[in-house]
N, C-alpha and C. Protein backbone atom coordinates (compact mmCIF):
# COMPACT_ATOMS: atom_id res chain seq x y z
N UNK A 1 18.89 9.41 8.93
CA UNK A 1 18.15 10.23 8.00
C UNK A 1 16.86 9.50 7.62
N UNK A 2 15.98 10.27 7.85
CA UNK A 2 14.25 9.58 7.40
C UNK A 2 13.51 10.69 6.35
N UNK A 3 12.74 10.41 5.56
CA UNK A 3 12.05 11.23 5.20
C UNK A 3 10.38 11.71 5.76
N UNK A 4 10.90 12.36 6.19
CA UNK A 4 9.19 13.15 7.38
C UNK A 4 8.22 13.52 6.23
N UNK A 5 8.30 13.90 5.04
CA UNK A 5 7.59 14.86 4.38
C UNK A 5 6.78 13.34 3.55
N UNK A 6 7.33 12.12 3.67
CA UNK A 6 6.70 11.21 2.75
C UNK A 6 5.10 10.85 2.88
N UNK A 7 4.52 10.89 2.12
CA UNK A 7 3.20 10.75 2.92
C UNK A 7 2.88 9.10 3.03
N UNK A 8 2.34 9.09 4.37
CA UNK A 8 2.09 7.56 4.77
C UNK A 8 0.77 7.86 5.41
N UNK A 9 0.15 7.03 5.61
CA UNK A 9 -1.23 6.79 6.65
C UNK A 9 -0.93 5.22 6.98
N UNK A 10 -0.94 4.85 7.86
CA UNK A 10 -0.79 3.65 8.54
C UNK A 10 -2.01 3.10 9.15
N UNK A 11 -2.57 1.81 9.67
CA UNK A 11 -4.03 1.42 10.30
C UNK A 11 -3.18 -0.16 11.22
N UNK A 12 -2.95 0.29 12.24
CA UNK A 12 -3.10 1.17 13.51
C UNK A 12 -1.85 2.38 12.87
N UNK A 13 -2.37 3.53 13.62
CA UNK A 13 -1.43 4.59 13.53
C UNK A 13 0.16 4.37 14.23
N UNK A 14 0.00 3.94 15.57
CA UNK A 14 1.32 3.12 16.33
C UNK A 14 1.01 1.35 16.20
N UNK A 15 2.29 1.13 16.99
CA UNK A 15 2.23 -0.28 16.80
C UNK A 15 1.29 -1.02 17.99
N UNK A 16 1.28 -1.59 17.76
CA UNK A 16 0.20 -2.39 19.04
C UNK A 16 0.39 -3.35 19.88
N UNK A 17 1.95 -3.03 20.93
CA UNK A 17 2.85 -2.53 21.68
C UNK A 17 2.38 -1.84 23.29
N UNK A 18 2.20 -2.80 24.45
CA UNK A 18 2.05 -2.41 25.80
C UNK A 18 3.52 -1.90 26.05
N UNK A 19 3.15 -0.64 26.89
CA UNK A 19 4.43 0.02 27.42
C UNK A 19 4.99 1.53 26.96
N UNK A 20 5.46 2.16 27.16
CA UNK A 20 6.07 3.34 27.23
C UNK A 20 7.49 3.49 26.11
N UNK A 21 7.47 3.11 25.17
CA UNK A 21 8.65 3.04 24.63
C UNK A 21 10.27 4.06 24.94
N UNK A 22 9.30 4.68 25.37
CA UNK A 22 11.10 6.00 25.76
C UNK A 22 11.08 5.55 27.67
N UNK A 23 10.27 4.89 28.28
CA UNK A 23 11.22 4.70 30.06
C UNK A 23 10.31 3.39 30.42
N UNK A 24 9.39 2.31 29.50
CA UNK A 24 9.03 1.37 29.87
C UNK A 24 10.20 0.03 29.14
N UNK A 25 9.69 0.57 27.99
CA UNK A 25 10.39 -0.64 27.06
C UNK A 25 11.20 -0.25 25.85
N UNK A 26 11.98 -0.92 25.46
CA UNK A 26 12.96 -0.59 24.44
C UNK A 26 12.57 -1.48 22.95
N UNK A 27 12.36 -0.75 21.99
CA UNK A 27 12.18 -1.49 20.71
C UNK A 27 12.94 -1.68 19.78
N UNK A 28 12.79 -2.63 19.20
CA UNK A 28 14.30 -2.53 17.87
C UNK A 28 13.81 -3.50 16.62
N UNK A 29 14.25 -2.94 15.73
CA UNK A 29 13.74 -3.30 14.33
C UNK A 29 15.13 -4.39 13.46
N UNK A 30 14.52 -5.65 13.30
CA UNK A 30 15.46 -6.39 12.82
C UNK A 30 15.01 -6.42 11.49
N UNK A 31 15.74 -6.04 10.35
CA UNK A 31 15.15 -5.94 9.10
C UNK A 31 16.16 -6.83 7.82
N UNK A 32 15.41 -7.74 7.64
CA UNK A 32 15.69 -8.97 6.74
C UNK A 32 16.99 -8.15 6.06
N UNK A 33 17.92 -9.33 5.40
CA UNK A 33 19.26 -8.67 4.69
C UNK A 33 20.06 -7.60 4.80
N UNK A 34 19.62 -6.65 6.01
CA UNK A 34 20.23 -5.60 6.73
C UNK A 34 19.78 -4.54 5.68
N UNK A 35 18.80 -4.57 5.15
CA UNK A 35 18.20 -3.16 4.24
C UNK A 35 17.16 -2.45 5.11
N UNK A 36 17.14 -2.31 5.66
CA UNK A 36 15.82 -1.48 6.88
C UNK A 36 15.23 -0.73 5.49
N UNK A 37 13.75 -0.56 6.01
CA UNK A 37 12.84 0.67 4.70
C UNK A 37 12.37 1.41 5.74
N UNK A 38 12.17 1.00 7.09
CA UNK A 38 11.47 2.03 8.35
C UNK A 38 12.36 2.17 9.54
N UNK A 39 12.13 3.06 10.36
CA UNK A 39 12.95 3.53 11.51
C UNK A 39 11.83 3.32 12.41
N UNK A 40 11.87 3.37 13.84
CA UNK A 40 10.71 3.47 14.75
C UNK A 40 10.86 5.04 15.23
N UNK A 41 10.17 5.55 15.33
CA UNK A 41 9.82 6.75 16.24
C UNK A 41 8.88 6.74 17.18
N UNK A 42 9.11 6.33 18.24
CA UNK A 42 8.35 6.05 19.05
C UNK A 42 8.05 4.44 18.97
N UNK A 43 6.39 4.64 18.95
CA UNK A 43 5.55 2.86 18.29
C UNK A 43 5.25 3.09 16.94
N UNK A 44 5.60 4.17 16.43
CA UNK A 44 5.44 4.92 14.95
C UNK A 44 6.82 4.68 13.91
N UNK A 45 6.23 3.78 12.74
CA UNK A 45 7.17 3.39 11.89
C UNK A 45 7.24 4.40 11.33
N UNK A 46 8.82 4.90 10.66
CA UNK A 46 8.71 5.68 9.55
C UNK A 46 9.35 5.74 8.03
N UNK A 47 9.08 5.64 7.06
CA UNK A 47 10.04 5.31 5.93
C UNK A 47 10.93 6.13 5.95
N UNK A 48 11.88 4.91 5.44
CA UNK A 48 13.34 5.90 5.25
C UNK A 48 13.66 6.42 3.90
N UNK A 49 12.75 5.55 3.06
CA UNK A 49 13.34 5.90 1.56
C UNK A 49 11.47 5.96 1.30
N UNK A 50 11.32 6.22 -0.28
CA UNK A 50 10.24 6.24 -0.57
C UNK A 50 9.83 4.82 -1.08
N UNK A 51 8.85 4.27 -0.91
CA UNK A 51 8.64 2.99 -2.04
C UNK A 51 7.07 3.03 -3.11
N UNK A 52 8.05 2.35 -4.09
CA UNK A 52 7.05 2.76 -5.58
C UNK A 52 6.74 1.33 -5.69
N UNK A 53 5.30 0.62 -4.95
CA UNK A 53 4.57 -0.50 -4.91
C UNK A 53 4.94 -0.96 -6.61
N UNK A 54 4.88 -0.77 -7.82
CA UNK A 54 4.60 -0.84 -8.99
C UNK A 54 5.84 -1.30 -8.98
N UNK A 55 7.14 -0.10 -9.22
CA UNK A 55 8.34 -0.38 -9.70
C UNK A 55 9.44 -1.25 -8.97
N UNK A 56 8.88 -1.33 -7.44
CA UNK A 56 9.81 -2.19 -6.65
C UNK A 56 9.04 -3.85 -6.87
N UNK A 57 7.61 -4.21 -7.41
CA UNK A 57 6.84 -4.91 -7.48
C UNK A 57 6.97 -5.37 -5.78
N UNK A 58 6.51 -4.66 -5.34
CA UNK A 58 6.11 -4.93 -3.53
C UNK A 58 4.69 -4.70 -3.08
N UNK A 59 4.32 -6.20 -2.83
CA UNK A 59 3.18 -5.96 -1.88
C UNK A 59 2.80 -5.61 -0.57
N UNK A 60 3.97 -6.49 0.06
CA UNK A 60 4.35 -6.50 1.43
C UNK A 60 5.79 -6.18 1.77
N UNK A 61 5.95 -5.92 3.07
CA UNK A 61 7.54 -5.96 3.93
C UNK A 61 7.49 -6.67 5.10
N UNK A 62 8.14 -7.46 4.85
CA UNK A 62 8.41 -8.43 6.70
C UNK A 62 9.58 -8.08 6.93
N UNK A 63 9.61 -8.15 8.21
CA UNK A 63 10.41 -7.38 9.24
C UNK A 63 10.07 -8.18 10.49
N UNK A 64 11.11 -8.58 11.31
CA UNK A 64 10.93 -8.53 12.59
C UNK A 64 11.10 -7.37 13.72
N UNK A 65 10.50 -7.17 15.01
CA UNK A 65 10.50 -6.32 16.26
C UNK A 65 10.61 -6.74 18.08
N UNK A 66 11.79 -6.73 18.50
CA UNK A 66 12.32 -7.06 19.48
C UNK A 66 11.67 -6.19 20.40
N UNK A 67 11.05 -6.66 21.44
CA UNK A 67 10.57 -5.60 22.54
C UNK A 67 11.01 -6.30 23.86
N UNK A 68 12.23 -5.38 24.46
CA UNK A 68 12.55 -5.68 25.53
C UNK A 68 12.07 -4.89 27.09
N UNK A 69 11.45 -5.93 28.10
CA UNK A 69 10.84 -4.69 28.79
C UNK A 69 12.22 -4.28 30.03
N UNK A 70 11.89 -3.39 30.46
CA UNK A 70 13.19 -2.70 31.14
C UNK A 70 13.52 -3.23 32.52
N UNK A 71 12.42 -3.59 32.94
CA UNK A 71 12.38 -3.70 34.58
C UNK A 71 12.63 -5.60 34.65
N UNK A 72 12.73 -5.90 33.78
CA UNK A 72 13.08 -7.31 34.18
C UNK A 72 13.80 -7.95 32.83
N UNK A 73 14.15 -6.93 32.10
CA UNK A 73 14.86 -7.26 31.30
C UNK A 73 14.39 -8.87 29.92
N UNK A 74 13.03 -9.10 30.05
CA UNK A 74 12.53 -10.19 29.33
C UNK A 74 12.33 -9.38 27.62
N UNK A 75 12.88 -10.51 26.88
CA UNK A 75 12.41 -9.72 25.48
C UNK A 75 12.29 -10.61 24.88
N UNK A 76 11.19 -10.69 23.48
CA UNK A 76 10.12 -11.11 22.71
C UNK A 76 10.05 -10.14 21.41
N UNK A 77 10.33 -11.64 20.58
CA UNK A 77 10.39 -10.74 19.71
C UNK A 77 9.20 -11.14 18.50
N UNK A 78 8.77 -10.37 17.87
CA UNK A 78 7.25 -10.19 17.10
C UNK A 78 7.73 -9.78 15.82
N UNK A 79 7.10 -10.73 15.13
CA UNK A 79 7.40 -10.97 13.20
C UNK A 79 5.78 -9.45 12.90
N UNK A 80 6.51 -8.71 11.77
CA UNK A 80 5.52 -7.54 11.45
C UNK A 80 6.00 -7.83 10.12
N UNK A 81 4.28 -7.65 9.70
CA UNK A 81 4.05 -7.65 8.31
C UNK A 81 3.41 -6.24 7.92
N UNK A 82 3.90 -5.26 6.84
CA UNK A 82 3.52 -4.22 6.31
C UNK A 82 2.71 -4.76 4.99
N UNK A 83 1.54 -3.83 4.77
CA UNK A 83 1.47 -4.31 3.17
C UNK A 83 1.22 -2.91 2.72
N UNK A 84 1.74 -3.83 1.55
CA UNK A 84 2.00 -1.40 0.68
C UNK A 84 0.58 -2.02 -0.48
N UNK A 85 0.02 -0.58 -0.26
CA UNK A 85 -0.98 -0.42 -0.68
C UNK A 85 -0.53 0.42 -2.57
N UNK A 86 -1.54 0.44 -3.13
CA UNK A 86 -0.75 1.07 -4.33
C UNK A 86 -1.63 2.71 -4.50
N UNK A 87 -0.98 3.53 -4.92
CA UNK A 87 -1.37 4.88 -5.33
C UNK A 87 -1.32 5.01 -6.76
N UNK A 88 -2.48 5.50 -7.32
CA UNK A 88 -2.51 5.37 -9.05
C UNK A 88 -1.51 7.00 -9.55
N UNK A 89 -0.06 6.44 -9.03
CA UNK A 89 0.75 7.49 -9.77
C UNK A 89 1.16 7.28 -11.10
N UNK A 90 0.60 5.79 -11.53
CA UNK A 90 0.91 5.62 -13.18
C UNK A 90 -0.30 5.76 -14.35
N UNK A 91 -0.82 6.97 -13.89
CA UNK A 91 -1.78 7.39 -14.89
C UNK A 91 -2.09 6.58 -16.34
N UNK A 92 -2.93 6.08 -16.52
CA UNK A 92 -3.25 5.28 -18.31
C UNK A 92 -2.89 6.35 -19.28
N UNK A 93 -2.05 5.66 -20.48
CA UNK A 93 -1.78 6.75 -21.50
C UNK A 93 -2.50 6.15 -22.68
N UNK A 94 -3.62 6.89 -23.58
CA UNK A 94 -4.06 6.18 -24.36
C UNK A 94 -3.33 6.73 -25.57
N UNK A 95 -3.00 6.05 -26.57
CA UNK A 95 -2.28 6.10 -27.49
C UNK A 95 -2.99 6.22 -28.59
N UNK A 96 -3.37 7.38 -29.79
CA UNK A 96 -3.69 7.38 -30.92
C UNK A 96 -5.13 7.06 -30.52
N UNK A 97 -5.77 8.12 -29.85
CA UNK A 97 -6.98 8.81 -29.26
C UNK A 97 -7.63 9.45 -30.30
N UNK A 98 -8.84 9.73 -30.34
CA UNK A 98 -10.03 8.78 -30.10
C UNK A 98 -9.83 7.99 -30.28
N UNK A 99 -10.71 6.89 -29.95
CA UNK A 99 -10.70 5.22 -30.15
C UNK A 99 -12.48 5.56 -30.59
N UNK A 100 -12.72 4.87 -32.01
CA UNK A 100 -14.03 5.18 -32.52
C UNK A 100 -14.28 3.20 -32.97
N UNK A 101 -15.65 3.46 -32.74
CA UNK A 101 -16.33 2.09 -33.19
C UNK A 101 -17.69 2.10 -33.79
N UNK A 102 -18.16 1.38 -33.93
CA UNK A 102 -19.91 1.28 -34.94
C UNK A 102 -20.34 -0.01 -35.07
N UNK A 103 -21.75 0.56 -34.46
CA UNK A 103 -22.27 -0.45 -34.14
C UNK A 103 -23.69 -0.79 -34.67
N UNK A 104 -23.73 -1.93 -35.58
CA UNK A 104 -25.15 -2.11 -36.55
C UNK A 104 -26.33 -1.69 -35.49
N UNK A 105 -27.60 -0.79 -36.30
CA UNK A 105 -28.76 -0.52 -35.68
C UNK A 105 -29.67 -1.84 -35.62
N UNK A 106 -29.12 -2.77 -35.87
CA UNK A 106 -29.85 -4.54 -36.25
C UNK A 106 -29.24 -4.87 -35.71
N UNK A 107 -28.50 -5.15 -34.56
CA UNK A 107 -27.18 -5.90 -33.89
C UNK A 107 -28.00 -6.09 -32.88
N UNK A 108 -28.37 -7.08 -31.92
CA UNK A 108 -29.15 -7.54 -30.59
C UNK A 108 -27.60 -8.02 -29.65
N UNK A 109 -26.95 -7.88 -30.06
CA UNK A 109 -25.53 -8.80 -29.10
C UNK A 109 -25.32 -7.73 -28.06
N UNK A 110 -24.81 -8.22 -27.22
CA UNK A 110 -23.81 -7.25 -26.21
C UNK A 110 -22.76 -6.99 -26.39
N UNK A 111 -22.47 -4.92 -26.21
CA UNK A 111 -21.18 -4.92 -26.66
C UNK A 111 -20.69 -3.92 -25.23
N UNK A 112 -19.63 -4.60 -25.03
CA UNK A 112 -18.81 -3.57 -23.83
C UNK A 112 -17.66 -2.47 -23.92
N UNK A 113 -17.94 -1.37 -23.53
CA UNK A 113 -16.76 -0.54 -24.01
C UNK A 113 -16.15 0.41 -22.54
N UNK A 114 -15.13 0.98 -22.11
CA UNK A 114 -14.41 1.24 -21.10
C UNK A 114 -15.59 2.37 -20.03
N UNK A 115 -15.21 2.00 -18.93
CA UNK A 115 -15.60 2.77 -18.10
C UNK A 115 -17.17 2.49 -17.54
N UNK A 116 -17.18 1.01 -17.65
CA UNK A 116 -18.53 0.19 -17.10
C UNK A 116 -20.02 0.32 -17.91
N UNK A 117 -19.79 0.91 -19.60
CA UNK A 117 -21.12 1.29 -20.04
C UNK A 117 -21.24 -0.08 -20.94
N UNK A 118 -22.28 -0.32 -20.92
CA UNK A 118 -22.97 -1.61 -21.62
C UNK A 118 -24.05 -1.09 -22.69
N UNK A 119 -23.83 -1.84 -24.00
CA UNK A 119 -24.70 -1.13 -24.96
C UNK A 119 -24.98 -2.28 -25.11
N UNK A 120 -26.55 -2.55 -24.60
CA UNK A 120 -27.46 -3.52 -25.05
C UNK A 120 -27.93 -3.51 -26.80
N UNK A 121 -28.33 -2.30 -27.00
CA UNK A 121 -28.75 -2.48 -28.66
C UNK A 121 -28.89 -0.80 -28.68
N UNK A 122 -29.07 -0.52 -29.85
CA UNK A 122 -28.56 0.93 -30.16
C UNK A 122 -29.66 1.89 -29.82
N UNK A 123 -30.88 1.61 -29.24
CA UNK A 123 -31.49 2.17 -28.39
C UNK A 123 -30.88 2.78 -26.71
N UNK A 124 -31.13 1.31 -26.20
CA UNK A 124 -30.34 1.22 -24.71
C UNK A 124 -29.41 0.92 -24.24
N UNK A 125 -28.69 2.17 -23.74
CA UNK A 125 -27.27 2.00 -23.10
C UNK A 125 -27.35 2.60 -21.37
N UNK A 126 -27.07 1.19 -20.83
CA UNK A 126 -26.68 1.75 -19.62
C UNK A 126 -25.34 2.01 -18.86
N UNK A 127 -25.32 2.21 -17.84
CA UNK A 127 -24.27 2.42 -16.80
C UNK A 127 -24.53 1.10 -16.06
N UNK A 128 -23.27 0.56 -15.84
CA UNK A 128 -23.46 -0.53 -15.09
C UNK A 128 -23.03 0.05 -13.45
């Protein structure tokens, strides 16, 4: 059982892997502590479960990949490193909104406030 519908984008799309995997060569996924997270389909990994970069605190997955070729039976096996990228599914919650401040018309200091704007003095405010 895999989940097809998960969305992934991968870079390379297959693995990068000489040979025919269904009548050249045979592949196989050795996965640390016997927890597999991907299946091969083809040279195409696929998750089996979903992973939440944040809540599993995962950057990466190592895994090893056995590639045996058929016609002479030699196999080699290749350490693969995944790295999980993060998706901003944990939206910021601001709490007890507006957030208000004031700032002296005599004040020369620099003051910084969210979302890259810089208020030099109460004339000029830019965008950084």
């Amino acid at each position: 059982m895999y989940f097809s519908d998960i969305s992934q984008s991968t870079r390379p799309e297959e693995l990068p892997i000489a040979g025919d995997p269904f009548s050249e060569i045979t592949l196989q996924l050795i996965s640390p502590k016997g927890n597999p997270q991907f299946k091969l389909d083809g040279k195409k990994l696929r998750l089996l479960r979903p992973i939440d970069r944040d809540k599993d605190n995962l950057s990466h997955i190592v895994f090893q990949l056995t590639c045996t070729v058929k016609s002479t039976n030699k196999k080699r096996t290749i350490p693969v490193i995944v790295r999980v990228t993060d998706v901003n599914d944990n939206a910021p919650i601001f709490l007890n909104a507006p957030y208000e401040t004031s700032v002296s018309e005599v004040s020369r200091r620099l003051y910084y406030f969210g979302g890259g704007i810089k208020l030099i003095n109460h004339i000029n405010c830019k965008l950084q």
